[in-house]
PDB file of N, CA and C in Angstrom:
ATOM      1  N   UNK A   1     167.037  98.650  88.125  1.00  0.00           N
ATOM      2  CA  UNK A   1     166.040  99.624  88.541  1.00  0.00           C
ATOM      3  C   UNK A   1     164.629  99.052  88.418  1.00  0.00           C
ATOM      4  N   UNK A   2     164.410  97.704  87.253  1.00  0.00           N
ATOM      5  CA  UNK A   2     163.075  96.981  87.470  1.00  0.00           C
ATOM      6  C   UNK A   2     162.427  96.492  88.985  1.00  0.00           C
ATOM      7  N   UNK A   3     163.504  96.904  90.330  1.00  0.00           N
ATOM      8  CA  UNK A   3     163.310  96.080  90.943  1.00  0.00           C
ATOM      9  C   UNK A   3     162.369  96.593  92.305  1.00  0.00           C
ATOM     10  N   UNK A   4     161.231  96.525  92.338  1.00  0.00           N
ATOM     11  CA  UNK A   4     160.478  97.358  93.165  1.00  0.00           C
ATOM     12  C   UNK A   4     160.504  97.573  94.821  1.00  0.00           C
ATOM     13  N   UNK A   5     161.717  97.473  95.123  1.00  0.00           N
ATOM     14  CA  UNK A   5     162.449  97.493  96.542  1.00  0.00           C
ATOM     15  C   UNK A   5     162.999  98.908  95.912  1.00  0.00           C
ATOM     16  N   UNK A   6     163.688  99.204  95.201  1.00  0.00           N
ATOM     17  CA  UNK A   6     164.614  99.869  94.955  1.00  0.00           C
ATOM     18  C   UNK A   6     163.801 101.331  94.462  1.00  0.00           C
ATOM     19  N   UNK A   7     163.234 100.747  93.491  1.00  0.00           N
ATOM     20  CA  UNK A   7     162.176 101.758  93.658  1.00  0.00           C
ATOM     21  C   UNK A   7     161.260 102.950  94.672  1.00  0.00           C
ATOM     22  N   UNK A   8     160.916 101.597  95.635  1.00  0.00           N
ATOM     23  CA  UNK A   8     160.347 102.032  96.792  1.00  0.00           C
ATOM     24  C   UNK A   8     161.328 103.224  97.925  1.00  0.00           C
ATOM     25  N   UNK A   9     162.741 102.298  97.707  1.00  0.00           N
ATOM     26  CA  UNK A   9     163.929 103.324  98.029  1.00  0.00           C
ATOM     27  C   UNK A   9     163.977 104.535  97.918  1.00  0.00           C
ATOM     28  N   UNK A  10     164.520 104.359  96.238  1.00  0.00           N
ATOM     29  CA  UNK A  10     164.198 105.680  95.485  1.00  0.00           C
ATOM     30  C   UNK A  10     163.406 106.882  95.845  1.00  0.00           C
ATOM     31  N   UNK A  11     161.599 106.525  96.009  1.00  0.00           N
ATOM     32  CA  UNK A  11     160.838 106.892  96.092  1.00  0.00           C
ATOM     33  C   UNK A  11     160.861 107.969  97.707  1.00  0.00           C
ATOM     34  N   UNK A  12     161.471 106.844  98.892  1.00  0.00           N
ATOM     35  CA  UNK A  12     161.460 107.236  99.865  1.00  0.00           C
ATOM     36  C   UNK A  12     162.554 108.556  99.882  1.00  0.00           C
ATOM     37  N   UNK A  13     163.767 108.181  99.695  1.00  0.00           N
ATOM     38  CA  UNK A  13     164.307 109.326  99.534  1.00  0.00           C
ATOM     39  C   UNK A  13     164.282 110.679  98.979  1.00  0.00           C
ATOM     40  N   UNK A  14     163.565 110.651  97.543  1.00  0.00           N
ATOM     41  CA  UNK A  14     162.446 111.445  96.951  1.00  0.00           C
ATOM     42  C   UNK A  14     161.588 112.648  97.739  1.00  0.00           C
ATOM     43  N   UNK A  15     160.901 111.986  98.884  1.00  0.00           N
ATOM     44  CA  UNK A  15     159.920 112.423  99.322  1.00  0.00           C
ATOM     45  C   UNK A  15     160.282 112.749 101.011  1.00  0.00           C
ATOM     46  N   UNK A  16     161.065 112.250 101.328  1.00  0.00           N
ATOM     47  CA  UNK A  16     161.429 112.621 102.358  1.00  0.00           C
ATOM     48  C   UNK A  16     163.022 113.802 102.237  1.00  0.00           C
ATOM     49  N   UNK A  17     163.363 114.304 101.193  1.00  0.00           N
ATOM     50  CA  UNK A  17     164.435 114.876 100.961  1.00  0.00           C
ATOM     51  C   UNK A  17     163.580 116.185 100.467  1.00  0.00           C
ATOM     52  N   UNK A  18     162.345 115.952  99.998  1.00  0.00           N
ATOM     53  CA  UNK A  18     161.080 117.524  99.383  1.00  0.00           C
ATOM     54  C   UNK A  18     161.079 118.047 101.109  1.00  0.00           C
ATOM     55  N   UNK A  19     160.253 116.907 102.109  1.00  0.00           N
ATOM     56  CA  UNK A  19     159.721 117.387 103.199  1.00  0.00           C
ATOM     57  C   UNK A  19     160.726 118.214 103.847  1.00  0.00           C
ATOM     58  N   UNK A  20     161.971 117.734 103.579  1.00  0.00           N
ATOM     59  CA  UNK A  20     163.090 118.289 104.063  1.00  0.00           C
ATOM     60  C   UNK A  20     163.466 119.539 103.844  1.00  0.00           C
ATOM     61  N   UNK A  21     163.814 119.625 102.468  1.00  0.00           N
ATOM     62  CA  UNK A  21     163.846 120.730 101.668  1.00  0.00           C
ATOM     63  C   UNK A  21     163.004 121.944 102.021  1.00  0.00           C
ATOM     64  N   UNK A  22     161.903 121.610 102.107  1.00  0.00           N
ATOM     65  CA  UNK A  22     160.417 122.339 102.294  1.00  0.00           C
ATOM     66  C   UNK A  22     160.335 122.900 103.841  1.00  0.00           C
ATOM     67  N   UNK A  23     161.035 122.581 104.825  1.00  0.00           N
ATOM     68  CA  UNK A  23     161.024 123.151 105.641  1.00  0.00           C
ATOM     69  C   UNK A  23     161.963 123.882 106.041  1.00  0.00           C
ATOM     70  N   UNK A  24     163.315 123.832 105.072  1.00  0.00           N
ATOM     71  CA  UNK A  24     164.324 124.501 105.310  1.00  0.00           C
ATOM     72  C   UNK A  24     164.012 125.642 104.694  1.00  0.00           C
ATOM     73  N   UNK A  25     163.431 125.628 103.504  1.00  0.00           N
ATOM     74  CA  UNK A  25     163.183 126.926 102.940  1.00  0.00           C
ATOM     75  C   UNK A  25     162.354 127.958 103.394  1.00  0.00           C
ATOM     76  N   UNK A  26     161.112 127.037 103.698  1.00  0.00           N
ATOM     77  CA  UNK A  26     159.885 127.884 104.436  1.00  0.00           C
ATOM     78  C   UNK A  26     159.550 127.703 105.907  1.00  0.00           C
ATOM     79  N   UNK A  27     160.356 126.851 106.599  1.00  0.00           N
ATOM     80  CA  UNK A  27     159.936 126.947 108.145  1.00  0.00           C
ATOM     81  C   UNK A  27     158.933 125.610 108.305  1.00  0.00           C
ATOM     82  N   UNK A  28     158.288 124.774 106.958  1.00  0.00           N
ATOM     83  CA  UNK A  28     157.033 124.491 107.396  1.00  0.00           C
ATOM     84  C   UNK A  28     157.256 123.436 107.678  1.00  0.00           C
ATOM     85  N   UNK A  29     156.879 123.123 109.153  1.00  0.00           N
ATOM     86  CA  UNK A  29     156.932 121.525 110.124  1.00  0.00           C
ATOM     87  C   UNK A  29     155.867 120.693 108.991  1.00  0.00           C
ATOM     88  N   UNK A  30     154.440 121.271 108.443  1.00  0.00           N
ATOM     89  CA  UNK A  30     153.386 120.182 108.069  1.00  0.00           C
ATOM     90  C   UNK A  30     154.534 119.390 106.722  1.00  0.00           C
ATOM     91  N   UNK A  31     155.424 120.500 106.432  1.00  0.00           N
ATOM     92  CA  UNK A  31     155.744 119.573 105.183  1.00  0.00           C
ATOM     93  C   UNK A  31     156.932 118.535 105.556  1.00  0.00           C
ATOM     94  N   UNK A  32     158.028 118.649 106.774  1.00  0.00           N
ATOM     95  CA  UNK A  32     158.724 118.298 107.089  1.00  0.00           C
ATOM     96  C   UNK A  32     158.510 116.601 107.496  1.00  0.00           C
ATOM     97  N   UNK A  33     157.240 117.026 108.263  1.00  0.00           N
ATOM     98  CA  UNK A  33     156.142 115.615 108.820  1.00  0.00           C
ATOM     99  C   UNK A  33     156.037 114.898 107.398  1.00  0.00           C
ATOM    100  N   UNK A  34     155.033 115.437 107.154  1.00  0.00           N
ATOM    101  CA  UNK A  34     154.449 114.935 105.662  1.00  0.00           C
ATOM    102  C   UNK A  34     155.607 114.090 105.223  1.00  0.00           C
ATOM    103  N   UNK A  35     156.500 114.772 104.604  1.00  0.00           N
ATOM    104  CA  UNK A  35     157.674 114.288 103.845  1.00  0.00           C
ATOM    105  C   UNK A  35     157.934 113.004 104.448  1.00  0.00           C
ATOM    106  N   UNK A  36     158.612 113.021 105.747  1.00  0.00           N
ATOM    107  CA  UNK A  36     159.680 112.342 106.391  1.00  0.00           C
ATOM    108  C   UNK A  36     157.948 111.058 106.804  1.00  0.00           C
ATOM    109  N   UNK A  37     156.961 111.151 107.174  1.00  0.00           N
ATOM    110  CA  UNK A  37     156.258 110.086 107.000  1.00  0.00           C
ATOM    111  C   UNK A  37     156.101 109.461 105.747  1.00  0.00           C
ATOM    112  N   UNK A  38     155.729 110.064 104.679  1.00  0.00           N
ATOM    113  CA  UNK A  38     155.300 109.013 103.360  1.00  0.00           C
ATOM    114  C   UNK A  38     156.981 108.483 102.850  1.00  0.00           C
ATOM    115  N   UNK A  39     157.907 109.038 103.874  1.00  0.00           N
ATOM    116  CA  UNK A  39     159.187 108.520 103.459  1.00  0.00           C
ATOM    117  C   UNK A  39     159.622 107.641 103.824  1.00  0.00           C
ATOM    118  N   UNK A  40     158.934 107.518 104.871  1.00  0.00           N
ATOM    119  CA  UNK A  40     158.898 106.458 106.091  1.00  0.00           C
ATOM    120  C   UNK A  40     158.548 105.293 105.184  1.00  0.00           C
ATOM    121  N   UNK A  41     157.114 105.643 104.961  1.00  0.00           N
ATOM    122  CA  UNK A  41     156.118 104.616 104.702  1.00  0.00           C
ATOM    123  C   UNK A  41     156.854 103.765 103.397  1.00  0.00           C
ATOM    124  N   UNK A  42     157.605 104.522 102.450  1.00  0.00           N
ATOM    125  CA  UNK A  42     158.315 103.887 101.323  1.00  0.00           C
ATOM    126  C   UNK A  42     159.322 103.210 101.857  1.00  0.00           C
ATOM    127  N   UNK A  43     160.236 103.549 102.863  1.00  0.00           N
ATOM    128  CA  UNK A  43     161.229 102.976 103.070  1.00  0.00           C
ATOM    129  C   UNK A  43     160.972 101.666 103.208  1.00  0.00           C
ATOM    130  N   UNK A  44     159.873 101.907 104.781  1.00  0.00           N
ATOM    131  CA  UNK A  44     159.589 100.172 105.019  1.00  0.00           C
ATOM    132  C   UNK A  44     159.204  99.178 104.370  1.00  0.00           C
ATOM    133  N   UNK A  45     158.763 100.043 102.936  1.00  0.00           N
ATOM    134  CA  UNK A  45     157.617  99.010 101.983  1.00  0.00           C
ATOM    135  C   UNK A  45     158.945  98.205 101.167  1.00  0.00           C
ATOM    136  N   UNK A  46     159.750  99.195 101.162  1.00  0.00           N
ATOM    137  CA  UNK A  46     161.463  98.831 100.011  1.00  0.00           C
ATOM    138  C   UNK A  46     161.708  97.711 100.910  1.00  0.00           C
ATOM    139  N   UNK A  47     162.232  97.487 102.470  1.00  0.00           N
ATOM    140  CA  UNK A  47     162.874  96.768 102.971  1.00  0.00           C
ATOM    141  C   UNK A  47     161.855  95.753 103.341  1.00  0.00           C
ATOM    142  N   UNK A  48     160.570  95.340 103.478  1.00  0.00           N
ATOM    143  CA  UNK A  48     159.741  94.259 103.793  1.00  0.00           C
ATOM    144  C   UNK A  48     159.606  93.424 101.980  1.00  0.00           C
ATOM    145  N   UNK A  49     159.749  94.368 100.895  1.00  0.00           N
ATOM    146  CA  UNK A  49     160.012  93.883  99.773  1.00  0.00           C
ATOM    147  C   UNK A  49     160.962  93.238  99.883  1.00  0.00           C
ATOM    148  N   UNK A  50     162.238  93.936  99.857  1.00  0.00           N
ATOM    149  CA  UNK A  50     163.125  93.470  99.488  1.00  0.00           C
ATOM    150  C   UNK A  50     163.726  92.114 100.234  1.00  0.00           C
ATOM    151  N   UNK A  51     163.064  91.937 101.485  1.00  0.00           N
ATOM    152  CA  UNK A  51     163.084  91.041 102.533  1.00  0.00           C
ATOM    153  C   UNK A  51     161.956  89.725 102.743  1.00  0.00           C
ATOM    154  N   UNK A  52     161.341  90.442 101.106  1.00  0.00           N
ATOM    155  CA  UNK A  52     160.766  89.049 100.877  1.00  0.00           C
ATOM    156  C   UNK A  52     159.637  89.081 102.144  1.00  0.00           C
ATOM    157  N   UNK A  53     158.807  89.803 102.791  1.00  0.00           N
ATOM    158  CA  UNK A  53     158.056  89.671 104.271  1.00  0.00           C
ATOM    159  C   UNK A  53     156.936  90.322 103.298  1.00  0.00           C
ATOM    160  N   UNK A  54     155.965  89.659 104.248  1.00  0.00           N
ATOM    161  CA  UNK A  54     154.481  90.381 103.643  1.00  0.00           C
ATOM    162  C   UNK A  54     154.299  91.788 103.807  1.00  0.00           C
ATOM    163  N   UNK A  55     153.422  91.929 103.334  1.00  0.00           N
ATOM    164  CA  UNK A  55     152.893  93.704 103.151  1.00  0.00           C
ATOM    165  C   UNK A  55     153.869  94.707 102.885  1.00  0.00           C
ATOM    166  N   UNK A  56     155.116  94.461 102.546  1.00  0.00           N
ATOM    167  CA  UNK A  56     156.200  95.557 101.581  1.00  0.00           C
ATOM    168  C   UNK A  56     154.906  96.571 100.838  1.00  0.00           C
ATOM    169  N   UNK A  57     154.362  95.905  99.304  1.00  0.00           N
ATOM    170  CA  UNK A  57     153.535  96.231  98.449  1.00  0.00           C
ATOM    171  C   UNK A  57     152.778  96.821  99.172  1.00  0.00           C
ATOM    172  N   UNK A  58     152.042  96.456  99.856  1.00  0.00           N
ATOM    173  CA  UNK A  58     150.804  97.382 100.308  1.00  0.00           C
ATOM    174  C   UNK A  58     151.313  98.946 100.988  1.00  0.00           C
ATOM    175  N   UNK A  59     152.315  98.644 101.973  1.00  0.00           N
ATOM    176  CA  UNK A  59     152.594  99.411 102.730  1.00  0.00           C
ATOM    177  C   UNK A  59     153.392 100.695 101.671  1.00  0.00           C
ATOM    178  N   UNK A  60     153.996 100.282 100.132  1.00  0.00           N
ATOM    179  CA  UNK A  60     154.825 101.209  99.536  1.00  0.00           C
ATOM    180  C   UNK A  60     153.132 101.747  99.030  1.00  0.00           C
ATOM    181  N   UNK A  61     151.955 100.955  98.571  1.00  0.00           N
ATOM    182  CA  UNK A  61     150.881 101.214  97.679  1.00  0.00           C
ATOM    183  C   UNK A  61     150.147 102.681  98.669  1.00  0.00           C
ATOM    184  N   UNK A  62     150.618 102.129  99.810  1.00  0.00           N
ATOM    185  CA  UNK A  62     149.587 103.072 100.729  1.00  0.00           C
ATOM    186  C   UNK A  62     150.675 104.707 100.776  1.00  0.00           C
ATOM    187  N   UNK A  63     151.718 104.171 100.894  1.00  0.00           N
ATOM    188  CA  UNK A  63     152.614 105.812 101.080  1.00  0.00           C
ATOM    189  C   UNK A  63     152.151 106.573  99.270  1.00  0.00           C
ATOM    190  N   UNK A  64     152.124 105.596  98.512  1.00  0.00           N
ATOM    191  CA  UNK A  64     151.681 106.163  97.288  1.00  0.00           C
ATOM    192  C   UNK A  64     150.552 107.131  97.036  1.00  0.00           C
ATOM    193  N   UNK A  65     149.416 106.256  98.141  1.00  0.00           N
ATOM    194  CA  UNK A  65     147.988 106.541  98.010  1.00  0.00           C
ATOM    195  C   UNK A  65     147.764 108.142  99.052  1.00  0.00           C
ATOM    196  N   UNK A  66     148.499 107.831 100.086  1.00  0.00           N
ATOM    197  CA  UNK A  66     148.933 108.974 100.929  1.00  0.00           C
ATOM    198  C   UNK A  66     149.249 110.160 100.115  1.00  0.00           C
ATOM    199  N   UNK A  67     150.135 110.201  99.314  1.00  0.00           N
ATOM    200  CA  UNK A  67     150.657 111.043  98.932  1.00  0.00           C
ATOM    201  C   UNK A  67     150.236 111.956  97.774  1.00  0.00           C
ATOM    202  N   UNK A  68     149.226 110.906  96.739  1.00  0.00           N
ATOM    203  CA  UNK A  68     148.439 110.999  96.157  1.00  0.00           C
ATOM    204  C   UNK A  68     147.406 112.321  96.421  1.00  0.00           C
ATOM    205  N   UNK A  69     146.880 111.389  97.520  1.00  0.00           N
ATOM    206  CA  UNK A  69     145.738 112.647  98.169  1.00  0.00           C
ATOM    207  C   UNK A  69     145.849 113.690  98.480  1.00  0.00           C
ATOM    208  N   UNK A  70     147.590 114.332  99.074  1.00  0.00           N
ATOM    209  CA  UNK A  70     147.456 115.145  99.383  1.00  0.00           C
ATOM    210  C   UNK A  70     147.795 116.268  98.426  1.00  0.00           C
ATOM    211  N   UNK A  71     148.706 115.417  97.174  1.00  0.00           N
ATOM    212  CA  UNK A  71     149.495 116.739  96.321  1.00  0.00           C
ATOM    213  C   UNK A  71     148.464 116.817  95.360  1.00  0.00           C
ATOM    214  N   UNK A  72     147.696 115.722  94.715  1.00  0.00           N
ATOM    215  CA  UNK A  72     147.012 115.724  93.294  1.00  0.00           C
ATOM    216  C   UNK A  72     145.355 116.975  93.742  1.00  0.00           C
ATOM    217  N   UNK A  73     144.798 117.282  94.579  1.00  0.00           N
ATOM    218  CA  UNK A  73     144.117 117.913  94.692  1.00  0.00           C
ATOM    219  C   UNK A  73     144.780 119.518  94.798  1.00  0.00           C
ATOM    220  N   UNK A  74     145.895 119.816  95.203  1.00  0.00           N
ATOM    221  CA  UNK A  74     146.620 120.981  95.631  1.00  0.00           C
ATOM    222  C   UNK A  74     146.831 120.889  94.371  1.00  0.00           C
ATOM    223  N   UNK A  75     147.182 120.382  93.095  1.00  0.00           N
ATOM    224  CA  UNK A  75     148.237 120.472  91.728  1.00  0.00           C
ATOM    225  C   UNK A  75     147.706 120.952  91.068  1.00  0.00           C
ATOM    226  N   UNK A  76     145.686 120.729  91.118  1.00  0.00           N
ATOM    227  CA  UNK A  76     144.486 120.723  90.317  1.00  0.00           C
ATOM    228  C   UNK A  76     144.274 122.533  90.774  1.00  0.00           C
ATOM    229  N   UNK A  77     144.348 122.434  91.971  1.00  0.00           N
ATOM    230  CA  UNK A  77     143.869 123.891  93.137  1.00  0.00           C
ATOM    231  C   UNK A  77     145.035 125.282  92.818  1.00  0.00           C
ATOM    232  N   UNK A  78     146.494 124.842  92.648  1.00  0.00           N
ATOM    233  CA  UNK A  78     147.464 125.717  92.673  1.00  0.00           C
ATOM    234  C   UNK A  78     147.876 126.003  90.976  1.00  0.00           C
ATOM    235  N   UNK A  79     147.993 124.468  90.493  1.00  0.00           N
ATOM    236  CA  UNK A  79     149.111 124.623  89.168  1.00  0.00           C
ATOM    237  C   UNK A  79     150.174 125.091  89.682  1.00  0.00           C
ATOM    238  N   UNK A  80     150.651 124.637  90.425  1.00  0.00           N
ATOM    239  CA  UNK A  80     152.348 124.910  90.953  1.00  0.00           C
ATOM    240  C   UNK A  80     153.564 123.928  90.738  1.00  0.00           C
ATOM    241  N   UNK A  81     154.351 124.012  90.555  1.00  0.00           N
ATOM    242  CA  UNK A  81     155.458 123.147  89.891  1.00  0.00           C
ATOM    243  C   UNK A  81     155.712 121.634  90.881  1.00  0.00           C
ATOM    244  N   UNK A  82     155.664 122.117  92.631  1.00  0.00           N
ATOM    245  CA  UNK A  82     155.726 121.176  93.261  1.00  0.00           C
ATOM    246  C   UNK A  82     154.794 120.252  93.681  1.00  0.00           C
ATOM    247  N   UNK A  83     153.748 120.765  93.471  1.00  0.00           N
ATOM    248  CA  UNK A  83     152.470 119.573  94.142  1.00  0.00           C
ATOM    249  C   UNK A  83     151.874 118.664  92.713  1.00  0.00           C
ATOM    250  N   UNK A  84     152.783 119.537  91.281  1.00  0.00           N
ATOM    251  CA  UNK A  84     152.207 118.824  90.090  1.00  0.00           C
ATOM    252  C   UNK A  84     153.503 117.639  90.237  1.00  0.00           C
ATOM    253  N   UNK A  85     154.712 117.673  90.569  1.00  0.00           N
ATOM    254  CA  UNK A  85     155.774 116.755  90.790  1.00  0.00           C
ATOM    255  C   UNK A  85     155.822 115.805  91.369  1.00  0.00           C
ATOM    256  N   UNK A  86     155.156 116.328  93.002  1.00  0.00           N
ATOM    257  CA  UNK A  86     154.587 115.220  93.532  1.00  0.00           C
ATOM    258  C   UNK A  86     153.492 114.963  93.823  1.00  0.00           C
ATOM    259  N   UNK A  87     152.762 114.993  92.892  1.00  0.00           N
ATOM    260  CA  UNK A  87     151.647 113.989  91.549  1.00  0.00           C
ATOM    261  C   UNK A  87     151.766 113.275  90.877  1.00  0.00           C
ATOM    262  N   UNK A  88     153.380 113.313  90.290  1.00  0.00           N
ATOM    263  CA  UNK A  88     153.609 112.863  89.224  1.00  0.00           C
ATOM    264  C   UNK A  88     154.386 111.461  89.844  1.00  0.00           C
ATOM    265  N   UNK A  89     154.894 112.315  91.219  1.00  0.00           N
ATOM    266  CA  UNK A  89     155.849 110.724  92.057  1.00  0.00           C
ATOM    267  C   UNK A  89     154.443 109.584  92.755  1.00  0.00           C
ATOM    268  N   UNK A  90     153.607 110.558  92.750  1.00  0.00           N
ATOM    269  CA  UNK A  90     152.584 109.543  93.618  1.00  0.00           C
ATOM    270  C   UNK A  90     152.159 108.722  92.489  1.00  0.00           C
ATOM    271  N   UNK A  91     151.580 109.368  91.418  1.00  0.00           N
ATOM    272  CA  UNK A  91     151.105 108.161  90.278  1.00  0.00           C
ATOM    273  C   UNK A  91     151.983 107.115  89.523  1.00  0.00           C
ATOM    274  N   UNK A  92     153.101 107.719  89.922  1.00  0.00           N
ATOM    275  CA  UNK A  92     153.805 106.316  89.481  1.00  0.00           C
ATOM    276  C   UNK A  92     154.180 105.260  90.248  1.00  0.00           C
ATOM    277  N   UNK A  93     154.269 105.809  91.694  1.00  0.00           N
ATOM    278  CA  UNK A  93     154.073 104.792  92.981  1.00  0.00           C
ATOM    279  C   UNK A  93     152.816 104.296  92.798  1.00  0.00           C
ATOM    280  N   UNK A  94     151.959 104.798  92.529  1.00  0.00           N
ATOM    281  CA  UNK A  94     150.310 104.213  92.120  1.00  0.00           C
ATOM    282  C   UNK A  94     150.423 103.151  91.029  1.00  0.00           C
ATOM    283  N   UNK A  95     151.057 103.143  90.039  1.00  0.00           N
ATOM    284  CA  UNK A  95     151.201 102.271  89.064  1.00  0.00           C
ATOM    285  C   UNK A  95     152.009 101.563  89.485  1.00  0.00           C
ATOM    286  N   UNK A  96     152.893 101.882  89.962  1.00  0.00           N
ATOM    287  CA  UNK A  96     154.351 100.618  89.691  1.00  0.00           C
ATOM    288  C   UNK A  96     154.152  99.605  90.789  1.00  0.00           C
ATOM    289  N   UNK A  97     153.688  99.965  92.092  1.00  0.00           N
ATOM    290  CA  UNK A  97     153.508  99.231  93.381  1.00  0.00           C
ATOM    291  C   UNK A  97     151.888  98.452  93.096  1.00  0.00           C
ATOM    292  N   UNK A  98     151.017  99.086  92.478  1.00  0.00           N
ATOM    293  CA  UNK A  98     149.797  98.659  91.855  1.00  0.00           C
ATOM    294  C   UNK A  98     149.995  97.162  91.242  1.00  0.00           C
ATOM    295  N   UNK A  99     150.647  97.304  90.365  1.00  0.00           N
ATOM    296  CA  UNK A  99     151.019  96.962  88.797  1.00  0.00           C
ATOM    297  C   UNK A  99     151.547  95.622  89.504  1.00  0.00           C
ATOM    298  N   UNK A 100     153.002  95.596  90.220  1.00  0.00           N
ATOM    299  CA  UNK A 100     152.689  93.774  90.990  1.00  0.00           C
ATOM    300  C   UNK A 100     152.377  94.060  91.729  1.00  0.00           C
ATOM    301  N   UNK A 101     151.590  94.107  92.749  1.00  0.00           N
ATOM    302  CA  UNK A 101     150.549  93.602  93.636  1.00  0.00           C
ATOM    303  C   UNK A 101     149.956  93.276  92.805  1.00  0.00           C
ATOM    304  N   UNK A 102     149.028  93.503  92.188  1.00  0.00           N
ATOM    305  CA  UNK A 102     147.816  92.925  90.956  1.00  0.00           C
ATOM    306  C   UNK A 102     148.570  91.229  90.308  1.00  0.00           C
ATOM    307  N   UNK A 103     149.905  91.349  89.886  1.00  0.00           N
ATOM    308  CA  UNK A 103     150.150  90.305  89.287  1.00  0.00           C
ATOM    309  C   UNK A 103     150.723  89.471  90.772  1.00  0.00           C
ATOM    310  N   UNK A 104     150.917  89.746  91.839  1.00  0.00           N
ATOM    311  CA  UNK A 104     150.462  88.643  92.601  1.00  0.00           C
ATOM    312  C   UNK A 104     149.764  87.916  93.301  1.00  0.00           C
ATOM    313  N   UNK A 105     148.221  88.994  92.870  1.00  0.00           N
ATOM    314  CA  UNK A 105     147.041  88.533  93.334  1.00  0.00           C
ATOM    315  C   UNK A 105     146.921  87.263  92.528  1.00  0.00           C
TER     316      UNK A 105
END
């Protein structure tokens, strides 16, 4: 699980299984999008990692940063269980995808 492909995996499925979720329950396309893009964005970052190809890292750093923006201001605004959750998935995509990139600068 150290292995930040897998992670990125993880992550994607995560977030694209909420967007999912989120529109089955409530109808809502913005979250369905939402979801299934920053799920996107993890997937490709897992498989350009894991494939050893440039910009994996950036591309998982950016679905992080994406995702970041949109729940951590709603988490601050609502205090609701889901936008504090995924807050909690974005900052650790913030750290962990951060964390090597930095050590292979």
């Amino acid at each position: 699980m150290d292995d930040p492909s897998t992670q990125a995996f993880l992550l994607a499925v995560l977030t694209a299984g909420g967007g999912l979720t989120g529109y089955i329950r409530t109808g809502s396309i913005p979250s369905v999008a939402a979801g299934m893009t920053v799920g996107a964005l993890y997937g490709l970052g897992g498989l350009r990692i894991r494939n050893r190809q440039p910009y994996g890292l950036e591309m998982a750093l950016l679905a992080s940063l994406v995702l970041a923006g949109s729940s951590i201001p709603r988490a601050i605004k609502t205090q609701k269980p889901l936008p504090i959750g995924l807050s909690i998935v974005a900052a650790f995509g913030l750290y962990r995808f951060g964390t090597v990139w930095r050590a292979q600068a």
